[in-house]
C-alpha atoms as a PDB file:
ATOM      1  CA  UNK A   1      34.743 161.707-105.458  1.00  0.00           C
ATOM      2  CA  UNK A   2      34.493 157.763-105.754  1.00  0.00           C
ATOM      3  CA  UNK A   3      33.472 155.601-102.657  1.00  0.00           C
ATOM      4  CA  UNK A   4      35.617 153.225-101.582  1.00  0.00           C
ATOM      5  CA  UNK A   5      34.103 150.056-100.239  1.00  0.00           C
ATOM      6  CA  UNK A   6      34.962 149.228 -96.418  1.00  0.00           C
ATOM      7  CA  UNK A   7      36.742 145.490 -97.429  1.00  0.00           C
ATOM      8  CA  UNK A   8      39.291 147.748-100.032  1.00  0.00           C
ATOM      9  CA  UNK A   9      39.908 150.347 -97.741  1.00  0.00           C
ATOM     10  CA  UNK A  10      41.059 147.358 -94.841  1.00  0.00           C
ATOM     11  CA  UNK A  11      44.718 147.596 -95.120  1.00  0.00           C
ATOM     12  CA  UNK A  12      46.604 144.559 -96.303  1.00  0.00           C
ATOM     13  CA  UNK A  13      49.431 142.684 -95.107  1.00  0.00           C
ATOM     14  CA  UNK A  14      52.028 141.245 -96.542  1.00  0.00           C
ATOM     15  CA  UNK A  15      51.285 139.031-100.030  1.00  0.00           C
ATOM     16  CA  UNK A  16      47.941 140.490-100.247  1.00  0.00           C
ATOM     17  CA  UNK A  17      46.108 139.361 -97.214  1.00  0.00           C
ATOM     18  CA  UNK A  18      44.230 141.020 -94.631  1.00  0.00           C
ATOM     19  CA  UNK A  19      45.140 140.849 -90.841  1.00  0.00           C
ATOM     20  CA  UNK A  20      41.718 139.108 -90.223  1.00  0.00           C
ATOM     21  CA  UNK A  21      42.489 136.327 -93.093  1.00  0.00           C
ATOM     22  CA  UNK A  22      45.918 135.755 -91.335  1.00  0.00           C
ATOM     23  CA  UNK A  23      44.761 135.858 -88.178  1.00  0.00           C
ATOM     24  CA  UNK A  24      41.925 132.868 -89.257  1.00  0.00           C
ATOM     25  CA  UNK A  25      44.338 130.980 -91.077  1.00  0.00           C
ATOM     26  CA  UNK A  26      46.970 131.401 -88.092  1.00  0.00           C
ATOM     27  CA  UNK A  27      44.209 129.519 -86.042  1.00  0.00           C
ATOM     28  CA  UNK A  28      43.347 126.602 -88.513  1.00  0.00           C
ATOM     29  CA  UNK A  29      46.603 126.078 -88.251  1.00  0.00           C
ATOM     30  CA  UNK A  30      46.966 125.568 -84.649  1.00  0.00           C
ATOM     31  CA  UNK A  31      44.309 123.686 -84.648  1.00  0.00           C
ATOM     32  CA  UNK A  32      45.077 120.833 -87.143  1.00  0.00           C
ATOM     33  CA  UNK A  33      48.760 121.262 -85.319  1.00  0.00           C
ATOM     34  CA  UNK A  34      46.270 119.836 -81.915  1.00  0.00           C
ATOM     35  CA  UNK A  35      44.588 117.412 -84.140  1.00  0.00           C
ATOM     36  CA  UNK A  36      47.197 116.241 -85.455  1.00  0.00           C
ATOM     37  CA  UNK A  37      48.840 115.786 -82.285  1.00  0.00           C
ATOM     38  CA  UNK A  38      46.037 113.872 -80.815  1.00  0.00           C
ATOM     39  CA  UNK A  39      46.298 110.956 -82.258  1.00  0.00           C
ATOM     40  CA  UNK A  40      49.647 110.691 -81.094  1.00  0.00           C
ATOM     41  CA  UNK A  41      48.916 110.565 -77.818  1.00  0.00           C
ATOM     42  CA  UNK A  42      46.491 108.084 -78.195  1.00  0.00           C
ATOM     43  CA  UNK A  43      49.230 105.976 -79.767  1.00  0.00           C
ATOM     44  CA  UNK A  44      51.200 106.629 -76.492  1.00  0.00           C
ATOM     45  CA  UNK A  45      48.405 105.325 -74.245  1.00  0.00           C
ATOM     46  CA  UNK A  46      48.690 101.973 -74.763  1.00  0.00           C
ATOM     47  CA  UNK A  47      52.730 102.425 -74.323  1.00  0.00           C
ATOM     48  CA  UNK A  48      52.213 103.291 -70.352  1.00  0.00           C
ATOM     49  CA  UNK A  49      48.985 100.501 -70.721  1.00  0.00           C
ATOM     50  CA  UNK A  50      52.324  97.837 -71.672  1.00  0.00           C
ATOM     51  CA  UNK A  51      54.273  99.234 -68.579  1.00  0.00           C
ATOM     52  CA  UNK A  52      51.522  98.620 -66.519  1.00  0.00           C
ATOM     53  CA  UNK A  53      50.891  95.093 -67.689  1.00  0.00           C
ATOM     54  CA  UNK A  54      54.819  94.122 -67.712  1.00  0.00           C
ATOM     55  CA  UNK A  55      54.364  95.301 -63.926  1.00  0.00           C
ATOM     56  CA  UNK A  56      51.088  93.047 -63.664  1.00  0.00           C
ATOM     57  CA  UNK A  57      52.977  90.358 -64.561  1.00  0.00           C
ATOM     58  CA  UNK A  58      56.587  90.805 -63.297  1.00  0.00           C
ATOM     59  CA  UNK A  59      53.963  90.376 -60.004  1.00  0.00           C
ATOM     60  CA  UNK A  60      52.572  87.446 -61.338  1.00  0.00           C
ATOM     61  CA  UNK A  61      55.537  85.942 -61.891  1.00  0.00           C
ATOM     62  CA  UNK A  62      56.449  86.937 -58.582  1.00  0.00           C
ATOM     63  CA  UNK A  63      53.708  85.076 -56.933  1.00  0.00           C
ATOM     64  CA  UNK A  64      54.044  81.934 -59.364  1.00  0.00           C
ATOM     65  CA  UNK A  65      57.719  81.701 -57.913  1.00  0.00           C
ATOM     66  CA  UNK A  66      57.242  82.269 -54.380  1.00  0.00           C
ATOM     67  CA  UNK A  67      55.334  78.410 -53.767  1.00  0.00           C
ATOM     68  CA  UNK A  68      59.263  77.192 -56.139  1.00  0.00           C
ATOM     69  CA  UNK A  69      61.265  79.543 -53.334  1.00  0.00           C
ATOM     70  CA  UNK A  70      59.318  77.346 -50.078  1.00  0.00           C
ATOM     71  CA  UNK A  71      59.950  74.091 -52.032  1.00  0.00           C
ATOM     72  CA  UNK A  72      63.519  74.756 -51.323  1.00  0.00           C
ATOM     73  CA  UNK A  73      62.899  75.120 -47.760  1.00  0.00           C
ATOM     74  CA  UNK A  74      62.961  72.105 -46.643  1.00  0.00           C
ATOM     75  CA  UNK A  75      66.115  70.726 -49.127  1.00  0.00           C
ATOM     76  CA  UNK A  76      68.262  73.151 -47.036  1.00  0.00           C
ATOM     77  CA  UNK A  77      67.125  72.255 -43.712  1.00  0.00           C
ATOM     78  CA  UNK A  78      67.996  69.077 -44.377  1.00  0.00           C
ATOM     79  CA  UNK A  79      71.437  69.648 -46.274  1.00  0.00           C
ATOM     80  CA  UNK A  80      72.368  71.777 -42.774  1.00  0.00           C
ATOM     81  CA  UNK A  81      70.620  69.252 -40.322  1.00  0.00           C
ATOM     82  CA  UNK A  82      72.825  66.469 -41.964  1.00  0.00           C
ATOM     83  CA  UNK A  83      76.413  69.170 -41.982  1.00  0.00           C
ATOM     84  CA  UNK A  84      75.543  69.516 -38.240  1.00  0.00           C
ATOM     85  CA  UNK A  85      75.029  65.405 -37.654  1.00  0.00           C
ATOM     86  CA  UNK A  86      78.187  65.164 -39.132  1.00  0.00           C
ATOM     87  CA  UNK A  87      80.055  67.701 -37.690  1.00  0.00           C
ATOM     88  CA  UNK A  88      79.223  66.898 -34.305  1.00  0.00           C
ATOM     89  CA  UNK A  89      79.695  62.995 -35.143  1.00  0.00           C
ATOM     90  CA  UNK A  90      83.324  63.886 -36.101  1.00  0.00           C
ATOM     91  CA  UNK A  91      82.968  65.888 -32.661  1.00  0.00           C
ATOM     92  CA  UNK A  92      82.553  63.408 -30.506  1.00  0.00           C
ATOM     93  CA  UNK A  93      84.812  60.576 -32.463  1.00  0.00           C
ATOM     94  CA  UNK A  94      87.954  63.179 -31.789  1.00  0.00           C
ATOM     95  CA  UNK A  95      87.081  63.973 -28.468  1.00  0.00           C
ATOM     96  CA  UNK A  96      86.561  60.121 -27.600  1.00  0.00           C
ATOM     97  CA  UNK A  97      89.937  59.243 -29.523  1.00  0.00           C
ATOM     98  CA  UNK A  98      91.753  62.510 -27.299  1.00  0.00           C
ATOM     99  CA  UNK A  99      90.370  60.971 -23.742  1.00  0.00           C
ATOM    100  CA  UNK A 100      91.177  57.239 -24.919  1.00  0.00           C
ATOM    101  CA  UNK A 101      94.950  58.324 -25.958  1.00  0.00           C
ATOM    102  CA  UNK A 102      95.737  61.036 -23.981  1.00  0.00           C
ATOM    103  CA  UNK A 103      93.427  61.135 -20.578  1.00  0.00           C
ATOM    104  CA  UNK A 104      92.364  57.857 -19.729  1.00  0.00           C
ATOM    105  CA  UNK A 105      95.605  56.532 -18.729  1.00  0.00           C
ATOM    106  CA  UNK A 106      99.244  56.986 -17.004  1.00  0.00           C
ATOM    107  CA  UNK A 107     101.524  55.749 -19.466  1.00  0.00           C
ATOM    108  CA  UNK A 108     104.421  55.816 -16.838  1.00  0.00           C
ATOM    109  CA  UNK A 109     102.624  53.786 -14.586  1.00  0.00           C
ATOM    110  CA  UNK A 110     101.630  51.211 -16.890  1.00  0.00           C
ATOM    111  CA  UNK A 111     104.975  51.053 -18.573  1.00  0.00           C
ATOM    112  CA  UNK A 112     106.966  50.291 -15.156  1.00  0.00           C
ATOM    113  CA  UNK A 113     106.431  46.818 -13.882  1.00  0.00           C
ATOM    114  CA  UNK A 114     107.534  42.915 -14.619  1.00  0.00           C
ATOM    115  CA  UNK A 115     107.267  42.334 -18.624  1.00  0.00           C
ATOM    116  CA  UNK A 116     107.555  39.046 -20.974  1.00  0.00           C
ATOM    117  CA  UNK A 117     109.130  39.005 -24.035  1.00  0.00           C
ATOM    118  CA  UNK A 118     106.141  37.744 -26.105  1.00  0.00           C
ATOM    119  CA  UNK A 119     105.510  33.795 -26.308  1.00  0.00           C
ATOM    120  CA  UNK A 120     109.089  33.906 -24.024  1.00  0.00           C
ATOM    121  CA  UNK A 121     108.909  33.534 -20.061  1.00  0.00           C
ATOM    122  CA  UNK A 122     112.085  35.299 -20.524  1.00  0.00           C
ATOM    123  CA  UNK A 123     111.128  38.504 -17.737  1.00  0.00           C
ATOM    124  CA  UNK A 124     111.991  42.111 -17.943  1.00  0.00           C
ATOM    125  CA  UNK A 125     111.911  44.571 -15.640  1.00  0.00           C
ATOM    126  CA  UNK A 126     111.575  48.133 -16.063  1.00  0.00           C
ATOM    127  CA  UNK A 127     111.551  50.860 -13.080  1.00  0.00           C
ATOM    128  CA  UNK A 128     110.793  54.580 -13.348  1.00  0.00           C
ATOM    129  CA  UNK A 129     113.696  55.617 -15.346  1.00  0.00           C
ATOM    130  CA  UNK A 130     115.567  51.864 -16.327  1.00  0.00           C
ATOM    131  CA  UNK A 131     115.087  48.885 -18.636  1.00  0.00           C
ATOM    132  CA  UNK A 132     116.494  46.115 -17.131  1.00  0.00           C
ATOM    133  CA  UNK A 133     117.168  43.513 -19.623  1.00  0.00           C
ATOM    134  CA  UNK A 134     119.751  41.416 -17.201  1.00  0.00           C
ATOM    135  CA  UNK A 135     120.948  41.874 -13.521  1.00  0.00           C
ATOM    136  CA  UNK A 136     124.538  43.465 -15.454  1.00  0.00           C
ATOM    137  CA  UNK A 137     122.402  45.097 -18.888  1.00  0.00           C
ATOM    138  CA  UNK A 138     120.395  48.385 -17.901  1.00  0.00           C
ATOM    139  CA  UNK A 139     119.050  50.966 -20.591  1.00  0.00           C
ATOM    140  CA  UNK A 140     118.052  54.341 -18.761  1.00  0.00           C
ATOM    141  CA  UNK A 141     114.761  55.307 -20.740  1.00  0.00           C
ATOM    142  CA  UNK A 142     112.730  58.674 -20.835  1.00  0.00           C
ATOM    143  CA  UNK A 143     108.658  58.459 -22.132  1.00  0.00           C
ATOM    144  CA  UNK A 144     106.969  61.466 -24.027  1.00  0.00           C
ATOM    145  CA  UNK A 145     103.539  60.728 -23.173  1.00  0.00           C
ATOM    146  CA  UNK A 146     102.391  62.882 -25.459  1.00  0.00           C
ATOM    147  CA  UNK A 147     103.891  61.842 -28.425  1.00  0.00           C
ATOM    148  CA  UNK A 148     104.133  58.068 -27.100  1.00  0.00           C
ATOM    149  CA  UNK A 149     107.484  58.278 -27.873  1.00  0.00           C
ATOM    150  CA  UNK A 150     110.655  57.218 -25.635  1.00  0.00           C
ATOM    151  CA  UNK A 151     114.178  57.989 -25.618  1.00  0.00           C
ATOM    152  CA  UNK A 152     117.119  55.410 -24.399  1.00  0.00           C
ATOM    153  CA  UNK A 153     120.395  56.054 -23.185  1.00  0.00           C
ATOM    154  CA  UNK A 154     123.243  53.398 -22.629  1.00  0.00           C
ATOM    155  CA  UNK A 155     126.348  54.891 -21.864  1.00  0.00           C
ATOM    156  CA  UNK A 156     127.446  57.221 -24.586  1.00  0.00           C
ATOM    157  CA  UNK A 157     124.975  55.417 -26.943  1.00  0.00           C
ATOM    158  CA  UNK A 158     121.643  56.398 -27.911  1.00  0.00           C
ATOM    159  CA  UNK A 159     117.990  55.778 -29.524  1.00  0.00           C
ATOM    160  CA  UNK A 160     114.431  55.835 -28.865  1.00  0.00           C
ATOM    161  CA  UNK A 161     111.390  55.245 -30.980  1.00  0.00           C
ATOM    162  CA  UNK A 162     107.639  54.918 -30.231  1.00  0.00           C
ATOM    163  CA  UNK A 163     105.572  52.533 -28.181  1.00  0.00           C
ATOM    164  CA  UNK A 164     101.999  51.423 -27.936  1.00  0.00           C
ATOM    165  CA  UNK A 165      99.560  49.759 -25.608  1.00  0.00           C
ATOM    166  CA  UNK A 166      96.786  47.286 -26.049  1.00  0.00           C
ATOM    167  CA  UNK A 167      93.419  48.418 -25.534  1.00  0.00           C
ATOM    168  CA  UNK A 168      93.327  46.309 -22.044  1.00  0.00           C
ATOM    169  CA  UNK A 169      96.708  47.721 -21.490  1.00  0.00           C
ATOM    170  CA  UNK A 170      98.262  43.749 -21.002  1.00  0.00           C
ATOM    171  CA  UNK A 171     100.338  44.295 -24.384  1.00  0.00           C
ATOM    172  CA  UNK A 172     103.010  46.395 -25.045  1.00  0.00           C
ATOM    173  CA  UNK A 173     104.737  47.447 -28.371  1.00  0.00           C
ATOM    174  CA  UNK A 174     108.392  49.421 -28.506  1.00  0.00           C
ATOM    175  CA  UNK A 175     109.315  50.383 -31.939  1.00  0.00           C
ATOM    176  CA  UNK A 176     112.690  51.061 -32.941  1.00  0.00           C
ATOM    177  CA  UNK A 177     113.327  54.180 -35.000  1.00  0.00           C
ATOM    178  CA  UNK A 178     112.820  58.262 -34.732  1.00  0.00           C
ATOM    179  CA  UNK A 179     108.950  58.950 -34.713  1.00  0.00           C
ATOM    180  CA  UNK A 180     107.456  62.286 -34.967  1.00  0.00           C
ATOM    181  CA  UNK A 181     103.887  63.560 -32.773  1.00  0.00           C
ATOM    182  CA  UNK A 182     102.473  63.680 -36.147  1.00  0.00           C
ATOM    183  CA  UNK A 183     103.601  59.990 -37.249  1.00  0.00           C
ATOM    184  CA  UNK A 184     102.492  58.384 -34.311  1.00  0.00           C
ATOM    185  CA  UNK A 185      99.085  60.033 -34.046  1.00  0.00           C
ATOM    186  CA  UNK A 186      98.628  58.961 -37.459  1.00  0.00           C
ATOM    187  CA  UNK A 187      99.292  55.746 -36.987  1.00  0.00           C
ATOM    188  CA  UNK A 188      97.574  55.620 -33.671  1.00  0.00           C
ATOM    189  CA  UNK A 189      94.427  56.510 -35.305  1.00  0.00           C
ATOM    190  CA  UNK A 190      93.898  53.613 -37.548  1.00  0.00           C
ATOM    191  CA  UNK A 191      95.235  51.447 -35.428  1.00  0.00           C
ATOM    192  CA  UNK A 192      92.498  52.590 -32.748  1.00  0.00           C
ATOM    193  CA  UNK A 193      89.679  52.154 -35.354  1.00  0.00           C
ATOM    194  CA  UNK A 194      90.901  48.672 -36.179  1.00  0.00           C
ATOM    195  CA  UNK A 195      91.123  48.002 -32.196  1.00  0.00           C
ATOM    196  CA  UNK A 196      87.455  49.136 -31.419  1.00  0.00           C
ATOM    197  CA  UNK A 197      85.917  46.813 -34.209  1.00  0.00           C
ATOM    198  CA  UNK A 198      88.086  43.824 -33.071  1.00  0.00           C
ATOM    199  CA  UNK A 199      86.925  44.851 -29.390  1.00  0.00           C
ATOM    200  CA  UNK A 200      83.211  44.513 -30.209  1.00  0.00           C
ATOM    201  CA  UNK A 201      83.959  41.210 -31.696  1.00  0.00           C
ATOM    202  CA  UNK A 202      85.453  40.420 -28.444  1.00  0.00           C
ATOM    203  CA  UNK A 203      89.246  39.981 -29.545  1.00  0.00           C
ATOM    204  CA  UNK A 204      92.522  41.789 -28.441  1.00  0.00           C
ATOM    205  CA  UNK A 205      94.378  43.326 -31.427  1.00  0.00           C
ATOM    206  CA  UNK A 206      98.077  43.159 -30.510  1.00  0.00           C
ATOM    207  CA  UNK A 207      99.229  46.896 -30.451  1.00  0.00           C
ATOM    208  CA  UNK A 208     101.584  45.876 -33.051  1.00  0.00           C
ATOM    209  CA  UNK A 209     102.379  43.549 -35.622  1.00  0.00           C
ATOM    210  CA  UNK A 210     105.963  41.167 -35.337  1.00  0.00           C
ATOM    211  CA  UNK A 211     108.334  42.700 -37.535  1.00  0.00           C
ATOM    212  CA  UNK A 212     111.896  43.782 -37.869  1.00  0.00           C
ATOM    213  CA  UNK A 213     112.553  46.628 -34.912  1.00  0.00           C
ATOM    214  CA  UNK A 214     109.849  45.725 -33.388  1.00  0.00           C
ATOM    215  CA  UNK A 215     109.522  44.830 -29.561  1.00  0.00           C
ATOM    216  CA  UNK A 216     106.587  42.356 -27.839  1.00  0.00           C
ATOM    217  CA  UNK A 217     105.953  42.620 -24.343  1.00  0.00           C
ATOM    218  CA  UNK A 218     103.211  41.285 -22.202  1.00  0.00           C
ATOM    219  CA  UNK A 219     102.474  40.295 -18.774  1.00  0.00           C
ATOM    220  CA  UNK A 220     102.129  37.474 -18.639  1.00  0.00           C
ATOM    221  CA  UNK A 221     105.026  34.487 -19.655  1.00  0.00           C
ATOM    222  CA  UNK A 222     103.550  32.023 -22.818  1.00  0.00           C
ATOM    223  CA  UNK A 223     105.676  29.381 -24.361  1.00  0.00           C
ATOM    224  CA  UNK A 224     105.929  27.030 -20.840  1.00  0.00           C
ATOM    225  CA  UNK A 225     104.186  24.177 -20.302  1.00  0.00           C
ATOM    226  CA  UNK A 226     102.032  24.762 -16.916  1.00  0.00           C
ATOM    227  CA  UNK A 227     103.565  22.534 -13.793  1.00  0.00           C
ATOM    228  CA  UNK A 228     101.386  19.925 -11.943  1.00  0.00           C
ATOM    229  CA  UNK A 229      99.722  20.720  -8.984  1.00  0.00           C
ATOM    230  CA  UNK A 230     101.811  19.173  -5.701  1.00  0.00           C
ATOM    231  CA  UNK A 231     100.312  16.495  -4.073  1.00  0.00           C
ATOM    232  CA  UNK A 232     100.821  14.189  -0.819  1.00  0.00           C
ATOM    233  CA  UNK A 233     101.943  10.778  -2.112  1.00  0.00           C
ATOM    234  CA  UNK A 234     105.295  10.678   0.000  1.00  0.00           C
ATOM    235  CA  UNK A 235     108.578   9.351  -2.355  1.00  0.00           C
ATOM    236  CA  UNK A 236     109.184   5.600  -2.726  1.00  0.00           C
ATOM    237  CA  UNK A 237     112.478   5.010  -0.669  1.00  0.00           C
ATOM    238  CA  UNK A 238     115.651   3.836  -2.689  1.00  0.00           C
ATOM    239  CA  UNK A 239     118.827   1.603  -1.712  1.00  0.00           C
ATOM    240  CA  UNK A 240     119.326   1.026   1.956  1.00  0.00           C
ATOM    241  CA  UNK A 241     116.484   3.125   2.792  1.00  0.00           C
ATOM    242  CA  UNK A 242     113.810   0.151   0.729  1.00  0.00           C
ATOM    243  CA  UNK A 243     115.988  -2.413   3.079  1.00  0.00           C
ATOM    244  CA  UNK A 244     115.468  -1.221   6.331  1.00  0.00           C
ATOM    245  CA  UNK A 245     111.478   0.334   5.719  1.00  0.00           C
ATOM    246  CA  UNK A 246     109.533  -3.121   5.251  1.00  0.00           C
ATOM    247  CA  UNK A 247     106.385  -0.942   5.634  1.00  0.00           C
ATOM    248  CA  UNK A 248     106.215   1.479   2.631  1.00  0.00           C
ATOM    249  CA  UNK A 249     103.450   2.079   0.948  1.00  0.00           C
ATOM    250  CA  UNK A 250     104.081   1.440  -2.848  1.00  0.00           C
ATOM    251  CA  UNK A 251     100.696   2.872  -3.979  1.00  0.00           C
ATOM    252  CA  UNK A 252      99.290   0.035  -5.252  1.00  0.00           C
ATOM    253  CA  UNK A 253      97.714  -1.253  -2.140  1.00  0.00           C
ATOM    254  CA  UNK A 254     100.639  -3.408  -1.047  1.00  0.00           C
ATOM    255  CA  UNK A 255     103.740  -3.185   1.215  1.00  0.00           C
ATOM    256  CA  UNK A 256     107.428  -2.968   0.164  1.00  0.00           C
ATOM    257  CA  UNK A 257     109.015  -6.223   0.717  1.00  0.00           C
ATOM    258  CA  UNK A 258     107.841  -9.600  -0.856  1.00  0.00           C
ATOM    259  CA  UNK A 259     106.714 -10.067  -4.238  1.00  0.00           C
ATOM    260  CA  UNK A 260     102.981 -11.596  -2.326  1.00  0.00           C
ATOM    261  CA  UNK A 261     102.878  -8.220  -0.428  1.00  0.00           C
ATOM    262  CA  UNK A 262     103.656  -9.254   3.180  1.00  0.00           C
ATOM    263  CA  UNK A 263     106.366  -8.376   4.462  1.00  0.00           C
ATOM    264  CA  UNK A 264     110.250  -9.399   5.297  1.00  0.00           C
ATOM    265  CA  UNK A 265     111.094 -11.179   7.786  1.00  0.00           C
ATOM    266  CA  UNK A 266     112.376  -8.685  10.573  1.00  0.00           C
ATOM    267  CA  UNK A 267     116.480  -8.402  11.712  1.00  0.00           C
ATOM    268  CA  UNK A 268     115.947 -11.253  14.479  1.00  0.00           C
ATOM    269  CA  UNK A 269     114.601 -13.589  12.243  1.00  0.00           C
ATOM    270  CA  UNK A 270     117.245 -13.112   9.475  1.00  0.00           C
ATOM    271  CA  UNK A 271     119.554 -13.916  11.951  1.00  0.00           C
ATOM    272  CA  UNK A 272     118.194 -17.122  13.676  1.00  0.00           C
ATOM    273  CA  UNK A 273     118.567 -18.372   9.899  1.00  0.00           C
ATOM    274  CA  UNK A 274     121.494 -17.760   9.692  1.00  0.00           C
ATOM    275  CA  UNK A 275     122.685 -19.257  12.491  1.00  0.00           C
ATOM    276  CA  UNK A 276     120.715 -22.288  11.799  1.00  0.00           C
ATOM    277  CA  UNK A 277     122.029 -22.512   8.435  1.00  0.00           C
ATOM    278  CA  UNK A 278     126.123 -21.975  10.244  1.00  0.00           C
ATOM    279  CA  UNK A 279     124.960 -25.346  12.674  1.00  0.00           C
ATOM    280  CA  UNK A 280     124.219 -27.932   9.854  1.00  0.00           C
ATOM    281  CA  UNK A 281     127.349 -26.558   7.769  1.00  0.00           C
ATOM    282  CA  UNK A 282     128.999 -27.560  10.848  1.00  0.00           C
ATOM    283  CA  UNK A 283     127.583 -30.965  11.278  1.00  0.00           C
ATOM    284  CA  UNK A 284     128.416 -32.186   7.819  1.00  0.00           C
ATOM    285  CA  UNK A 285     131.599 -30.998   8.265  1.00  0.00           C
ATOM    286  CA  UNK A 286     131.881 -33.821  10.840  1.00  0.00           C
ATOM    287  CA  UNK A 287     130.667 -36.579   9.468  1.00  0.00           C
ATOM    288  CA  UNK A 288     132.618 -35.844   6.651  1.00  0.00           C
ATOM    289  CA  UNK A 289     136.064 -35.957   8.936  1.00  0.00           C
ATOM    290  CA  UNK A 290     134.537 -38.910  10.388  1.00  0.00           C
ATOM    291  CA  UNK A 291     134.322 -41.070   7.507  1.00  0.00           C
ATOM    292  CA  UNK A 292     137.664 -39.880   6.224  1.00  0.00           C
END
């Protein structure tokens, strides 16, 4: 019989090989599959390195802008220190323009009382409830103090409009026409702003200007010349009164009477004179007849 060797008698897989040569290439295999692979993830290292760094300097940046966010600090304090000086400047300007319209006076007592028709001493009167123009013409009025508006009445007629004191409250303005709240307070605001600066100047702005509808009043009467103080110089007599009064005193240091100052002769003395001057009227009379 014929000896076969040990490596013949191995039994063989598929194509020829042995189990052991399949099982050695199987593992070189597998390995240069992990050797492969390797490098690979070295390649990938430096990927999570970059993530890492991006982080690094995402914080960096972070930092860098964090002084930039303080700078801007301070820009909006101030932009909210200046909204709150102004809002409490507007504030106080309302509040000071409510009291001065609204609160710090009584329009109804202010509006009663003797009035002048402006650069007149032409008087009118007006009570709680009338405007008395004459001692016959009456208008029955009604004020909205808060509006500063006023209604009249005159029989079956009827009007109104809006009215306005001065600052010191000695000028008065009626205006002719139909006002709203909203139109007067308007109006009333500029015209206040216009009043305070002439105020600090020291002038009076009149509460309205003279126009067509418009109404003047004050208190006291303009347009008259002012009358003389009286004095105690006694009147110069006249006609029978010059006569009979020698002793008058003319002013000039002399007496009534002669032009030398003295005096004229009294009522005895006029009539001695007279009789005198009757006696030697008489005489010549006589020797006259005589020589005839």
């Amino acid at each position: 019989m014929e000896e076969q060797s040990p490596a013949a008698a191995a039994p063989t897989g598929s194509g020829g090989r042995t189990p052991a040569e399949g099982r050695l290439r199987s593992a070189a295999t597998t390995a240069a599959t992990e050797t492969a692979q390797k490098p690979s993830s070295r390649r990938a290292a430096p990927s999570g390195e970059g993530d890492a760094g991006r982080e690094v300097r995402k914080g960096r940046e972070g930092r860098s802008s964090a002084p930039s966010r303080k700078r801007r600090h301070p820009v909006r304090v101030a932009v909210v220190s200046v909204v709150i000086v102004v809002v409490l400047l507007v504030g106080a300007a309302a509040g000071g323009f409510a009291w001065l319209r609204w609160f710090s006076e009584d329009d109804a007592a202010d509006f009663a009382g003797t009035w002048y028709l402006a650069g007149t001493a032409t008087p009118i009167t007006i009570t709680e409830d009338r405007i008395q123009l004459t001692d016959d013409v009456s208008y029955r009025y009604a004020l909205n103090d808060q509006d500063k508006t006023f209604e009249l009445s005159f029989g079956n007629l009827k009007g109104g409009g809006r009215y306005r004191f001065s600052l010191d409250r000695n000028q008065l303005a009626l205006v002719d026409g139909d006002f709203s709240g909203a139109d007067t307070l308007g109006d009333d605001i500029a015209w206040t702003l216009r009043a305070l600066t002439e105020s600090a100047q020291g002038r009076v702005l009149a509460p309205e200007e003279e126009a067509k509808g418009v109404t003047l009043l004050t208190r006291t009467p303009t347009g008259t010349p002012s009358l003389p103080e009286a004095t105690d110089v006694p009147e110069a007599p006249t006609g029978e009164e010059a006569k009979t009064d020698p002793k008058v005193d003319t002013g000039d240091g002399s007496k009534s009477g002669n032009a030398d100052g003295g005096t004229e002769p009294d009522a005895a003395g006029d009539k001695s004179g007279a009789t005198a001057a009757s006696t030697d009227t008489t005489d010549d009379d006589a020797k006259s007849d005589d020589r005839a």
